[in-house]
PDB file of N, CA and C in Angstrom:
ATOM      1  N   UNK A   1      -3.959 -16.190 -12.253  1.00  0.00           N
ATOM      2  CA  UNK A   1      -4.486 -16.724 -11.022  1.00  0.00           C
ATOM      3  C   UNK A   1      -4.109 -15.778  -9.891  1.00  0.00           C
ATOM      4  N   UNK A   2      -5.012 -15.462  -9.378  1.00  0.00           N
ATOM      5  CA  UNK A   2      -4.691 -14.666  -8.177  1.00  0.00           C
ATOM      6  C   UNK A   2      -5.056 -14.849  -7.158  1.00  0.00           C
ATOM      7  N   UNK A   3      -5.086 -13.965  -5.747  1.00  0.00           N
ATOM      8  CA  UNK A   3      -5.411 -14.172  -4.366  1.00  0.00           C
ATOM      9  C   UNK A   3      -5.937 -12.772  -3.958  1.00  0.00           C
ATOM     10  N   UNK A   4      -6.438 -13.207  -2.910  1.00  0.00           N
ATOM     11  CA  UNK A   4      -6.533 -11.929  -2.204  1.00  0.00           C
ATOM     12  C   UNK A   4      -5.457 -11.976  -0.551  1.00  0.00           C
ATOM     13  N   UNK A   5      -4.946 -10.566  -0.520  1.00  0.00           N
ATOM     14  CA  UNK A   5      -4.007 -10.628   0.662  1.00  0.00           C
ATOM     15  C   UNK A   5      -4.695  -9.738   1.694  1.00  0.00           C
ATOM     16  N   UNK A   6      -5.093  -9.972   3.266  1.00  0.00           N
ATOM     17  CA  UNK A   6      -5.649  -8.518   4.115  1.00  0.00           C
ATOM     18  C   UNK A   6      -4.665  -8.483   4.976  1.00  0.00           C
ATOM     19  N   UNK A   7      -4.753  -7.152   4.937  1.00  0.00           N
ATOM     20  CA  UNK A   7      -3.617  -7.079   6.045  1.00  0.00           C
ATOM     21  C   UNK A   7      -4.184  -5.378   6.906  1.00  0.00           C
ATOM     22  N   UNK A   8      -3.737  -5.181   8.369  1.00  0.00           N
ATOM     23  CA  UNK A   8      -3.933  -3.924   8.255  1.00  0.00           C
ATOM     24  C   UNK A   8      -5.399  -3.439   8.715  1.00  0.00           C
ATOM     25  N   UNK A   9      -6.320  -2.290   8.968  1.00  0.00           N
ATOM     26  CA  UNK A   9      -7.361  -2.502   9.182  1.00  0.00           C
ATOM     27  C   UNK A   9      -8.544  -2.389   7.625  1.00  0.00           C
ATOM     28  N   UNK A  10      -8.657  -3.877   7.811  1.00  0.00           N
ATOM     29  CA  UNK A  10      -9.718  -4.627   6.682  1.00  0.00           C
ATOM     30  C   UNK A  10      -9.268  -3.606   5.417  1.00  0.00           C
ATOM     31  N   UNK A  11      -7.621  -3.381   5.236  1.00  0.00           N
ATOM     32  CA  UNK A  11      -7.549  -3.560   4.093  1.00  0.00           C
ATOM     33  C   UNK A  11      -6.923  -5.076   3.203  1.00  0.00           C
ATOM     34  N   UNK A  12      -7.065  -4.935   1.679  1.00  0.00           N
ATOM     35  CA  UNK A  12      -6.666  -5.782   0.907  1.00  0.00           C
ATOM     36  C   UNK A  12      -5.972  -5.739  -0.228  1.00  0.00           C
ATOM     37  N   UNK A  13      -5.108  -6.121  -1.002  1.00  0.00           N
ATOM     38  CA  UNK A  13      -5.061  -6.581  -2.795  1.00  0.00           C
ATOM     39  C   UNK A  13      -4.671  -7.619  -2.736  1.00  0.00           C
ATOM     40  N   UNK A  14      -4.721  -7.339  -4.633  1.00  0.00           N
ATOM     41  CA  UNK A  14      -4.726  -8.902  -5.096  1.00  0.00           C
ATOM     42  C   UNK A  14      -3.044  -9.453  -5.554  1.00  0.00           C
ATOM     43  N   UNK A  15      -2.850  -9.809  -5.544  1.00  0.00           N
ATOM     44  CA  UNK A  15      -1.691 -10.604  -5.704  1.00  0.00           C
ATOM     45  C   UNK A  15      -1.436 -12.214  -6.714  1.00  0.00           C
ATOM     46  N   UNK A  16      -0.901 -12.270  -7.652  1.00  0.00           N
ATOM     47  CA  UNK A  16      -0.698 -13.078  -8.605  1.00  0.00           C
ATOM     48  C   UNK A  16       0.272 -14.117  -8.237  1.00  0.00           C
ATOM     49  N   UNK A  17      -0.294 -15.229  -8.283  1.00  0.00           N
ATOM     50  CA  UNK A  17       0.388 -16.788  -7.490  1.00  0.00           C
ATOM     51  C   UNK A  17       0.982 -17.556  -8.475  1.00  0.00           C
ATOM     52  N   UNK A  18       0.845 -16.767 -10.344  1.00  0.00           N
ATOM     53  CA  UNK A  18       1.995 -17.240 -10.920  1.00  0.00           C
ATOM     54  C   UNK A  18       3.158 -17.033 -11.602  1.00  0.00           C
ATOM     55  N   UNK A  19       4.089 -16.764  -9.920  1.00  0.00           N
ATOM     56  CA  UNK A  19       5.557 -16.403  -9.803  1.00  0.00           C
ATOM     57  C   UNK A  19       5.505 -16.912  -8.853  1.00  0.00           C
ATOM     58  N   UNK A  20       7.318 -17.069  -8.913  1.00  0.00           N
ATOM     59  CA  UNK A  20       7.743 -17.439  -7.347  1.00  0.00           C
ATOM     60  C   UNK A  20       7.471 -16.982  -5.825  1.00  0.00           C
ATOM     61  N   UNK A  21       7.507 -18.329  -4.989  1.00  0.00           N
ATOM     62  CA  UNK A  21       7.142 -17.392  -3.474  1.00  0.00           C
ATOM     63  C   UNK A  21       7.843 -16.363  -3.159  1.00  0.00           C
ATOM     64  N   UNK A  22       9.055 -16.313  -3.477  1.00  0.00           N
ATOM     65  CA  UNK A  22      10.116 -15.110  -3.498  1.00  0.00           C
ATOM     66  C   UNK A  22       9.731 -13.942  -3.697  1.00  0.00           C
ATOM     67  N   UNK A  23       9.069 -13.581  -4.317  1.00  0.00           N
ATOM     68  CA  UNK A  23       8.844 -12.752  -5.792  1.00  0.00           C
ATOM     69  C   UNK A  23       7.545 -12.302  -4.640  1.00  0.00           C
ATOM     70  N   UNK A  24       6.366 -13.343  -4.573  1.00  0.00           N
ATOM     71  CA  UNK A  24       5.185 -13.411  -3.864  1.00  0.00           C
ATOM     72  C   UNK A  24       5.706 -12.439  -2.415  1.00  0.00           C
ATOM     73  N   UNK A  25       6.397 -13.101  -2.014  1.00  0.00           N
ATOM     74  CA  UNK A  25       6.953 -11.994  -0.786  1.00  0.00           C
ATOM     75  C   UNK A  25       7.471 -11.104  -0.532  1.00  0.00           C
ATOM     76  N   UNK A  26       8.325 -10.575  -1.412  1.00  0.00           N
ATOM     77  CA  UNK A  26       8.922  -9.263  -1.985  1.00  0.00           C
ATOM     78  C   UNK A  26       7.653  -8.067  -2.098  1.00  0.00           C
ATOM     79  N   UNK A  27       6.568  -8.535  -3.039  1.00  0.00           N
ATOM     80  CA  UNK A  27       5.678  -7.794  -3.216  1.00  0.00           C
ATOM     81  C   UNK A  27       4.742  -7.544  -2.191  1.00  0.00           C
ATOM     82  N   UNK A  28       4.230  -8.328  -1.109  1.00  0.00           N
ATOM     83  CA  UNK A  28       3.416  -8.238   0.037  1.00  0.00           C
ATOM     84  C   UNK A  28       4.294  -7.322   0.684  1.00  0.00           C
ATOM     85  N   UNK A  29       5.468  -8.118   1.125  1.00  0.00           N
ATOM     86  CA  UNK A  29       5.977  -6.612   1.930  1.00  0.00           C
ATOM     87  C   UNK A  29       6.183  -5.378   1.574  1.00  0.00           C
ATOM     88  N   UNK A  30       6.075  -5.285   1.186  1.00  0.00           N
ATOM     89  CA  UNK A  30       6.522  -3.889  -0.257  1.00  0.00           C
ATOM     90  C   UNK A  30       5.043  -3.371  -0.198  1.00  0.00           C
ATOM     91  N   UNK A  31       4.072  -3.800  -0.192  1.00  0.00           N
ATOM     92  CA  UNK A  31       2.495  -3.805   0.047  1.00  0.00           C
ATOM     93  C   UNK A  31       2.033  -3.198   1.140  1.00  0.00           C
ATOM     94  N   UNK A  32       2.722  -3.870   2.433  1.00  0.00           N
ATOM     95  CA  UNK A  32       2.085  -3.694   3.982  1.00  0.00           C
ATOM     96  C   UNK A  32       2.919  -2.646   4.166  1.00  0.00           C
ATOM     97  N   UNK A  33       4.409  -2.396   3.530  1.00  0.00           N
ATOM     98  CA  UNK A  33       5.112  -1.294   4.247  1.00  0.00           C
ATOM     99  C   UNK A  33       6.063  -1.687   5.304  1.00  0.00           C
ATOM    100  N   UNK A  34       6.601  -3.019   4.981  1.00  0.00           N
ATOM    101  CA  UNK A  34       7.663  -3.518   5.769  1.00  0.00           C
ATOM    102  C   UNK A  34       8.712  -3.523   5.061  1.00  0.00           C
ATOM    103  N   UNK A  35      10.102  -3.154   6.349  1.00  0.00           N
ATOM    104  CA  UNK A  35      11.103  -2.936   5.544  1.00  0.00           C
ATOM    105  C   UNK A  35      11.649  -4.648   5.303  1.00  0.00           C
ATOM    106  N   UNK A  36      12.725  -4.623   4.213  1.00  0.00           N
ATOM    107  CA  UNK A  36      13.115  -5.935   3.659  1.00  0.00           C
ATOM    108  C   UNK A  36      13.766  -6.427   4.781  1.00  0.00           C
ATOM    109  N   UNK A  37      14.235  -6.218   5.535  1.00  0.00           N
ATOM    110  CA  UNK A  37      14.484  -7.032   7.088  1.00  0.00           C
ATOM    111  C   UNK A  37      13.768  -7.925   7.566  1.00  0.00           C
ATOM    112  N   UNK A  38      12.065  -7.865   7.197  1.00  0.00           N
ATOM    113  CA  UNK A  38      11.225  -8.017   8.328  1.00  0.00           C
ATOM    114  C   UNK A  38      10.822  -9.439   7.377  1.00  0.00           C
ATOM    115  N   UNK A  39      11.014 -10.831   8.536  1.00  0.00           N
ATOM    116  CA  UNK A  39      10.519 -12.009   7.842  1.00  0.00           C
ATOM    117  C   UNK A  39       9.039 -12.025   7.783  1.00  0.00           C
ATOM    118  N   UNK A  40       9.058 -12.541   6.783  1.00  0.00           N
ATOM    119  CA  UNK A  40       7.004 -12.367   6.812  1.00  0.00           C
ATOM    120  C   UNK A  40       6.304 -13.908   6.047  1.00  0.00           C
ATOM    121  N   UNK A  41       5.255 -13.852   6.584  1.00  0.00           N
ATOM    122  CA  UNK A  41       5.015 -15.504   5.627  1.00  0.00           C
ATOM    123  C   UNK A  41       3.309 -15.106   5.519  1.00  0.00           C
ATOM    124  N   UNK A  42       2.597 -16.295   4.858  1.00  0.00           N
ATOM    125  CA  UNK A  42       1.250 -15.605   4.502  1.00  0.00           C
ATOM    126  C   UNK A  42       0.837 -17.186   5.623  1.00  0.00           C
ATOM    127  N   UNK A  43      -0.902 -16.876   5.636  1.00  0.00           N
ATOM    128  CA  UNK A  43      -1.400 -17.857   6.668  1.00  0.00           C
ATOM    129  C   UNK A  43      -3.220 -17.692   5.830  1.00  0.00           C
ATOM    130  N   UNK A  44      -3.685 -19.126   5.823  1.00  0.00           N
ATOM    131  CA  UNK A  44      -4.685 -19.190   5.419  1.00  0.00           C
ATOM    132  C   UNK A  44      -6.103 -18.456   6.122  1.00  0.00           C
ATOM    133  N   UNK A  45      -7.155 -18.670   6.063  1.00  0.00           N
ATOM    134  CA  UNK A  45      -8.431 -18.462   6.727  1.00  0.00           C
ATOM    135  C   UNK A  45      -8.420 -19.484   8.140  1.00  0.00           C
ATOM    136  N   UNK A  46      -7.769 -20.138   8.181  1.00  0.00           N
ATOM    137  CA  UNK A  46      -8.055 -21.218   9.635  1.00  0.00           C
ATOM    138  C   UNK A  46      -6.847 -20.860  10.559  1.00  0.00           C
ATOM    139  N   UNK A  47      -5.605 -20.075  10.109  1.00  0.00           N
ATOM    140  CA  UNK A  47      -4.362 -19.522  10.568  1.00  0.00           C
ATOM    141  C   UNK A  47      -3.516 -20.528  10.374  1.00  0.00           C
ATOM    142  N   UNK A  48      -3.659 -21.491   9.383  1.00  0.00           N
ATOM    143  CA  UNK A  48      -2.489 -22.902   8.920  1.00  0.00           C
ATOM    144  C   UNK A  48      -1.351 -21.767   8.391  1.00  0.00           C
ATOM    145  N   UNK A  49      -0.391 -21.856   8.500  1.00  0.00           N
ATOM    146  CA  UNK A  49       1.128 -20.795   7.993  1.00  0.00           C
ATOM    147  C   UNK A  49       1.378 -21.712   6.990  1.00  0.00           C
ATOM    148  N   UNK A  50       1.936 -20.755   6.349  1.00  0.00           N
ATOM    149  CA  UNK A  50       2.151 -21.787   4.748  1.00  0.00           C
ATOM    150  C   UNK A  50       3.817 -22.134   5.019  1.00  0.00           C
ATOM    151  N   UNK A  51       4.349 -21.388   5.891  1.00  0.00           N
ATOM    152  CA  UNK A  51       5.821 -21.192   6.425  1.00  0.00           C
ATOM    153  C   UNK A  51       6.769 -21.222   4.823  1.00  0.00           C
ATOM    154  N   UNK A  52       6.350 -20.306   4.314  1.00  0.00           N
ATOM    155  CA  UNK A  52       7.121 -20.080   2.943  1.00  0.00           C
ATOM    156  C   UNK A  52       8.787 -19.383   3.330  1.00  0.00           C
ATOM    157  N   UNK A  53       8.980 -18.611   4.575  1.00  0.00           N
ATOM    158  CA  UNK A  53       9.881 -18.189   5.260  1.00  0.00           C
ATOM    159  C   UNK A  53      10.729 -19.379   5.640  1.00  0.00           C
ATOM    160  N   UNK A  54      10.524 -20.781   5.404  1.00  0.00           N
ATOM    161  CA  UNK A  54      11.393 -21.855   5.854  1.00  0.00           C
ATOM    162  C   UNK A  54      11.956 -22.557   4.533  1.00  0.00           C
ATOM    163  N   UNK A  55      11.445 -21.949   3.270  1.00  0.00           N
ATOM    164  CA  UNK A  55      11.326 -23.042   2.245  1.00  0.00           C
ATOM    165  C   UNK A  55      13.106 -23.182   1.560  1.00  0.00           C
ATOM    166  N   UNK A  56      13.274 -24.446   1.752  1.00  0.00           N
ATOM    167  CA  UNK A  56      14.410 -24.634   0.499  1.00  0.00           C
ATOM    168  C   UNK A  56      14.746 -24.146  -0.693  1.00  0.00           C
ATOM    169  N   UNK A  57      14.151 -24.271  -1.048  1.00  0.00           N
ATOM    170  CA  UNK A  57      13.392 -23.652  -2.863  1.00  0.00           C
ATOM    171  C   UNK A  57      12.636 -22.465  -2.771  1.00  0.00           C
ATOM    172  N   UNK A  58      12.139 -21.214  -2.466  1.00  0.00           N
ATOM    173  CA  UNK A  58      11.696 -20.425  -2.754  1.00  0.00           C
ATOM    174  C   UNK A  58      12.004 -19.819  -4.251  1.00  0.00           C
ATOM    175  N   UNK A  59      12.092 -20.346  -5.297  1.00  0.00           N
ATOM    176  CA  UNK A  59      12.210 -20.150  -6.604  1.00  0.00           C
ATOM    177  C   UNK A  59      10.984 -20.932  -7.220  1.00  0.00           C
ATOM    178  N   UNK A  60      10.293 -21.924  -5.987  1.00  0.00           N
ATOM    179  CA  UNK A  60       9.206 -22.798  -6.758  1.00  0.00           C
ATOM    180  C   UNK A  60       8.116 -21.581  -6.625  1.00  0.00           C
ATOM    181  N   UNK A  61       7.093 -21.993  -7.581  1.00  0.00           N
ATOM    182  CA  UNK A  61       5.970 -21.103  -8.051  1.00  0.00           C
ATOM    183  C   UNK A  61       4.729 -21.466  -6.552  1.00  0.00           C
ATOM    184  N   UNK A  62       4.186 -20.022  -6.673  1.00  0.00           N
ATOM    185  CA  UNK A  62       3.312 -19.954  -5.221  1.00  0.00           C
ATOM    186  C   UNK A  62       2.171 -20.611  -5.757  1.00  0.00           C
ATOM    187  N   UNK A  63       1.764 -20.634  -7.092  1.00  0.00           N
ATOM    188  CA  UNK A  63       0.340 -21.466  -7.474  1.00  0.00           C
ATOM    189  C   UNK A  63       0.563 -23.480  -7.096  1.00  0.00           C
ATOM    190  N   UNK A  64       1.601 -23.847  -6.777  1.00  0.00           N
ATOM    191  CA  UNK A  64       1.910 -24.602  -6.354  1.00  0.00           C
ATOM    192  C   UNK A  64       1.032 -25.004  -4.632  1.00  0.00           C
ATOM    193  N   UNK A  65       1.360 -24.073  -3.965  1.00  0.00           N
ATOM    194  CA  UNK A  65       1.220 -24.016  -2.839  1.00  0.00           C
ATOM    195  C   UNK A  65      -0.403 -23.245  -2.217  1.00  0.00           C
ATOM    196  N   UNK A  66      -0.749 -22.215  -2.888  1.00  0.00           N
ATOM    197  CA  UNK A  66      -1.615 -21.421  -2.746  1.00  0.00           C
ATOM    198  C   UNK A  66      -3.185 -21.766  -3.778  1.00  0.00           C
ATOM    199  N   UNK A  67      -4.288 -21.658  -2.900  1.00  0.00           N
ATOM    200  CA  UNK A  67      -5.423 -21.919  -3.689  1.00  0.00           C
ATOM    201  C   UNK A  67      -6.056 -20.302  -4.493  1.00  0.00           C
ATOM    202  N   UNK A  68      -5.973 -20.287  -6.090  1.00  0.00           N
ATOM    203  CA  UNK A  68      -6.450 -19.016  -6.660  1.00  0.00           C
ATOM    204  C   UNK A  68      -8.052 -18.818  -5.917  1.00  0.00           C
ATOM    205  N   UNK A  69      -8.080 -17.720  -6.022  1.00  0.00           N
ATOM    206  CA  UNK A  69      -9.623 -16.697  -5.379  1.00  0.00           C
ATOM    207  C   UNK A  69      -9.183 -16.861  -3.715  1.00  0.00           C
ATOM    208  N   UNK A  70      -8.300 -17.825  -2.912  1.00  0.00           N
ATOM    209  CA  UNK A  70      -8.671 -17.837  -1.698  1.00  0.00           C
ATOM    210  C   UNK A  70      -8.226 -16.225  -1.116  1.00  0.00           C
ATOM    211  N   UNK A  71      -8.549 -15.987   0.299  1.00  0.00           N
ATOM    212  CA  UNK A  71      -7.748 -15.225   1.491  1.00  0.00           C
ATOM    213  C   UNK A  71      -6.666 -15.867   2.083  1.00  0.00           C
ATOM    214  N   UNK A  72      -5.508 -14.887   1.648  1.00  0.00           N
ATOM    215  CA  UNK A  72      -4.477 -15.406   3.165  1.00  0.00           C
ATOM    216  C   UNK A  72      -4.294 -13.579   3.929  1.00  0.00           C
ATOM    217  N   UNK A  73      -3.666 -14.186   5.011  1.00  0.00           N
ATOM    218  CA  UNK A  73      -3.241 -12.942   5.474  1.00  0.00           C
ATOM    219  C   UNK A  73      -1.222 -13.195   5.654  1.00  0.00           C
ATOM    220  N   UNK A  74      -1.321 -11.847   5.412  1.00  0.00           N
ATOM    221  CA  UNK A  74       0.391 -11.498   5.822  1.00  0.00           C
ATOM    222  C   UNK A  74       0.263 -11.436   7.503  1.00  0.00           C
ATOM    223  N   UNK A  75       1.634 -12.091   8.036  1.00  0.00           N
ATOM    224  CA  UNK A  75       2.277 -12.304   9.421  1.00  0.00           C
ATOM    225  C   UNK A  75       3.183 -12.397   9.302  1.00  0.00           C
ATOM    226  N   UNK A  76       3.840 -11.341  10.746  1.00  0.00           N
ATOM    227  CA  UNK A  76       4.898 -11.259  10.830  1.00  0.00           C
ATOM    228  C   UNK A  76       5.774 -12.447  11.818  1.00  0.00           C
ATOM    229  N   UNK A  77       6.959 -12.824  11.234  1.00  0.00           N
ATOM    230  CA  UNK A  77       7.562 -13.995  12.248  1.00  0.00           C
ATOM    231  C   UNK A  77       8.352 -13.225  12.668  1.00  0.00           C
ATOM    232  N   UNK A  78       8.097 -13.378  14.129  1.00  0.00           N
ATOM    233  CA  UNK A  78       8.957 -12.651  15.567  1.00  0.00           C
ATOM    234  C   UNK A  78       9.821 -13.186  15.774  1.00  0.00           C
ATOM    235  N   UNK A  79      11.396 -13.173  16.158  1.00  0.00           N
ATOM    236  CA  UNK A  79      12.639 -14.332  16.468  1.00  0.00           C
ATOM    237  C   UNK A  79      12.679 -13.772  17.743  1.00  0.00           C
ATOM    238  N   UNK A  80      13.469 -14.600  18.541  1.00  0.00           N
ATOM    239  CA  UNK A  80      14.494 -14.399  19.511  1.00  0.00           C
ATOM    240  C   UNK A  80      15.385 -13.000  19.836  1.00  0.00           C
ATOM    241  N   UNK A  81      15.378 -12.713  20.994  1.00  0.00           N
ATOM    242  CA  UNK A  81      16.457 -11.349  21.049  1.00  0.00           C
ATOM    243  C   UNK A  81      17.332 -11.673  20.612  1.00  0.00           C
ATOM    244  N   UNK A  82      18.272 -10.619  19.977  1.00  0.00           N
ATOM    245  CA  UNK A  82      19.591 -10.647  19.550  1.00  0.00           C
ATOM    246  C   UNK A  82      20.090 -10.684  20.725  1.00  0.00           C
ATOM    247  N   UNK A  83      21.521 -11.570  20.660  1.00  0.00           N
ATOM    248  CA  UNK A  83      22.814 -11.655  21.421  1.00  0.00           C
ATOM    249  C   UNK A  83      22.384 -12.443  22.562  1.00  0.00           C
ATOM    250  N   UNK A  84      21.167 -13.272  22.444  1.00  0.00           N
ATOM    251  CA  UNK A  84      20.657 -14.747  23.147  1.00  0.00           C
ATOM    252  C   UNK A  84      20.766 -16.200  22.652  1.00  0.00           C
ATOM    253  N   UNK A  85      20.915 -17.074  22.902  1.00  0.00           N
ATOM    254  CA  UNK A  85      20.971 -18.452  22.988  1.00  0.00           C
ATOM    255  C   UNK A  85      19.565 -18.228  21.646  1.00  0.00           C
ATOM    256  N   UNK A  86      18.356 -17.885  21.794  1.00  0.00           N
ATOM    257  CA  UNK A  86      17.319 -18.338  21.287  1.00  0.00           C
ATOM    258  C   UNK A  86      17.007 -17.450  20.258  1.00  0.00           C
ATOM    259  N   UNK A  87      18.605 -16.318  19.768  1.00  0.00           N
ATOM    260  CA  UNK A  87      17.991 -15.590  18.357  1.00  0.00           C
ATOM    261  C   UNK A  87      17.721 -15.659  17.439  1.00  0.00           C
ATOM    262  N   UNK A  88      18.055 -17.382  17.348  1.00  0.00           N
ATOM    263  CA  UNK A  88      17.761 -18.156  16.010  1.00  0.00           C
ATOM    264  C   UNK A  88      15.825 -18.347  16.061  1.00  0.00           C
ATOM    265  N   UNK A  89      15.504 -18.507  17.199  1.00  0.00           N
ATOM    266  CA  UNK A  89      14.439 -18.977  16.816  1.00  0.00           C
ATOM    267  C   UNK A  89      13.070 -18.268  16.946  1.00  0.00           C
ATOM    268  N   UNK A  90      12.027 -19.187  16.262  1.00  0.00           N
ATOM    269  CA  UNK A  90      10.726 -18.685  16.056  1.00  0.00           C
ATOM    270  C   UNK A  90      10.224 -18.486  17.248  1.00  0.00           C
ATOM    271  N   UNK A  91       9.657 -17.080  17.833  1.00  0.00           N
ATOM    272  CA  UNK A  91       9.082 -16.911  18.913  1.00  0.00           C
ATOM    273  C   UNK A  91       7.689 -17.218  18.825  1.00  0.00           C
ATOM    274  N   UNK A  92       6.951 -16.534  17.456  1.00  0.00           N
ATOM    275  CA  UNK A  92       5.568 -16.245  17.382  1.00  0.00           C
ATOM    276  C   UNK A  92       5.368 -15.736  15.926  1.00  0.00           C
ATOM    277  N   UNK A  93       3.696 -16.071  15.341  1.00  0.00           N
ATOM    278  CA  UNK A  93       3.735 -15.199  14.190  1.00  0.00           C
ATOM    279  C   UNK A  93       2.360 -14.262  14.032  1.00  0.00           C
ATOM    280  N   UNK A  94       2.707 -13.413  14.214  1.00  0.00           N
ATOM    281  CA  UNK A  94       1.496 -12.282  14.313  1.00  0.00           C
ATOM    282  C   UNK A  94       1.093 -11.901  12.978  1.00  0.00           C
ATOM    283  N   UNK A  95      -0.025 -12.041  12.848  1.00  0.00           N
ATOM    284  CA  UNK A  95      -1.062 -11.442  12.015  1.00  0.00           C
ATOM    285  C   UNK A  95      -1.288  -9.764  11.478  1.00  0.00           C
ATOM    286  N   UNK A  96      -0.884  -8.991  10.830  1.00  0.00           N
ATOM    287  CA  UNK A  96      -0.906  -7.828  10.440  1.00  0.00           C
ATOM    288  C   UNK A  96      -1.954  -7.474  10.163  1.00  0.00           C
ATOM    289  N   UNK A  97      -2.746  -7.245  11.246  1.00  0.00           N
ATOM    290  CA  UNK A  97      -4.627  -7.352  10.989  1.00  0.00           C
ATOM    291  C   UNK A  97      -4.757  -6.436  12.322  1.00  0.00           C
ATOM    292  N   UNK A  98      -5.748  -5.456  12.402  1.00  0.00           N
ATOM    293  CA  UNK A  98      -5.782  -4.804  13.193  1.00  0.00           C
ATOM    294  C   UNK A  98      -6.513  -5.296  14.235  1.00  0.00           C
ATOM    295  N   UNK A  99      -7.800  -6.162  14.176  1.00  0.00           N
ATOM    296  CA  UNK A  99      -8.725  -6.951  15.246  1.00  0.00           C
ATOM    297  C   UNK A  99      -8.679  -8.623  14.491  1.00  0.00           C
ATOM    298  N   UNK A 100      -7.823  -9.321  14.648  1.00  0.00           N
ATOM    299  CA  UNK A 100      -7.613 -10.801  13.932  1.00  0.00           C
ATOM    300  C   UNK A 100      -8.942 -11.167  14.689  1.00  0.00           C
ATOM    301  N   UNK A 101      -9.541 -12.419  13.962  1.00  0.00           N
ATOM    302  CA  UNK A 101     -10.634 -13.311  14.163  1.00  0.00           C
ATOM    303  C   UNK A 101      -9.545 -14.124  15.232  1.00  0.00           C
ATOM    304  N   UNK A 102     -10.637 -14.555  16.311  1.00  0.00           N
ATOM    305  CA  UNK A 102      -9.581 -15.637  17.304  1.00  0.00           C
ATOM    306  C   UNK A 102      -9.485 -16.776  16.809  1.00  0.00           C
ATOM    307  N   UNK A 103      -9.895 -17.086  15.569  1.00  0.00           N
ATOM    308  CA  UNK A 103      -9.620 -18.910  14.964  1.00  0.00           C
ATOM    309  C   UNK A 103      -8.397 -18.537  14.095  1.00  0.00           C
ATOM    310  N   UNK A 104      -8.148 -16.912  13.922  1.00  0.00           N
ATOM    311  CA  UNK A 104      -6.929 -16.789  13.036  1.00  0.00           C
ATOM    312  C   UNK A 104      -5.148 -16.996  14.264  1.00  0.00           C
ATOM    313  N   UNK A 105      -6.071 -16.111  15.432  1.00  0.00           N
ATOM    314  CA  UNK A 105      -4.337 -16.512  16.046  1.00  0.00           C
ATOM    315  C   UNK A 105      -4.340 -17.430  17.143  1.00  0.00           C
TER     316      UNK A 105
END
């Protein structure tokens, strides 16, 4: 079962949804060319975030969560400056798409 991932300008691959989201995210970033620092989560065609970057369990399987043949796109989750009150938190999550559709952000 697979997916398709775009990221980038209108590029894509495919990506296999049966393994863990872990696993699922390791390989996207590793894909787009982000270093392992960089939190990243995938987001459907309507821009719903699957927020796999929050999950308890990231050992559960992404075919769980993810529809085979669909599009998601990789986004990046932006935090807080370091050495602020608010570095814990979610600022924003940008789309790794060079011209995003405006129903995506």
């Amino acid at each position: 079962m697979f997916i398709f991932i775009k990221h980038g300008d209108d590029q894509q691959f495919l990506a296999n949804i049966n393994c863990s989201v872990l696993l699922l995210l390791h390989y996207a970033r590793r894909k787009v060319g982000l270093p392992k620092t960089e939190t990243i989560d995938l987001c459907d065609e309507t821009g719903t975030m699957k927020l796999f970057f929050l999950m308890k369990t990231p050992g559960d399987y992404a075919n769980k969560f993810l529809t085979a043949r669909n599009t998601y796109y990789v986004c990046k989750v932006e935090r807080g400056a370091p050495g602020t009150r608010v570095e814990s938190a979610y600022k924003a999550f940008v789309p790794l798409l060079k011209n995003p559709e405006p129903e995506l952000i």
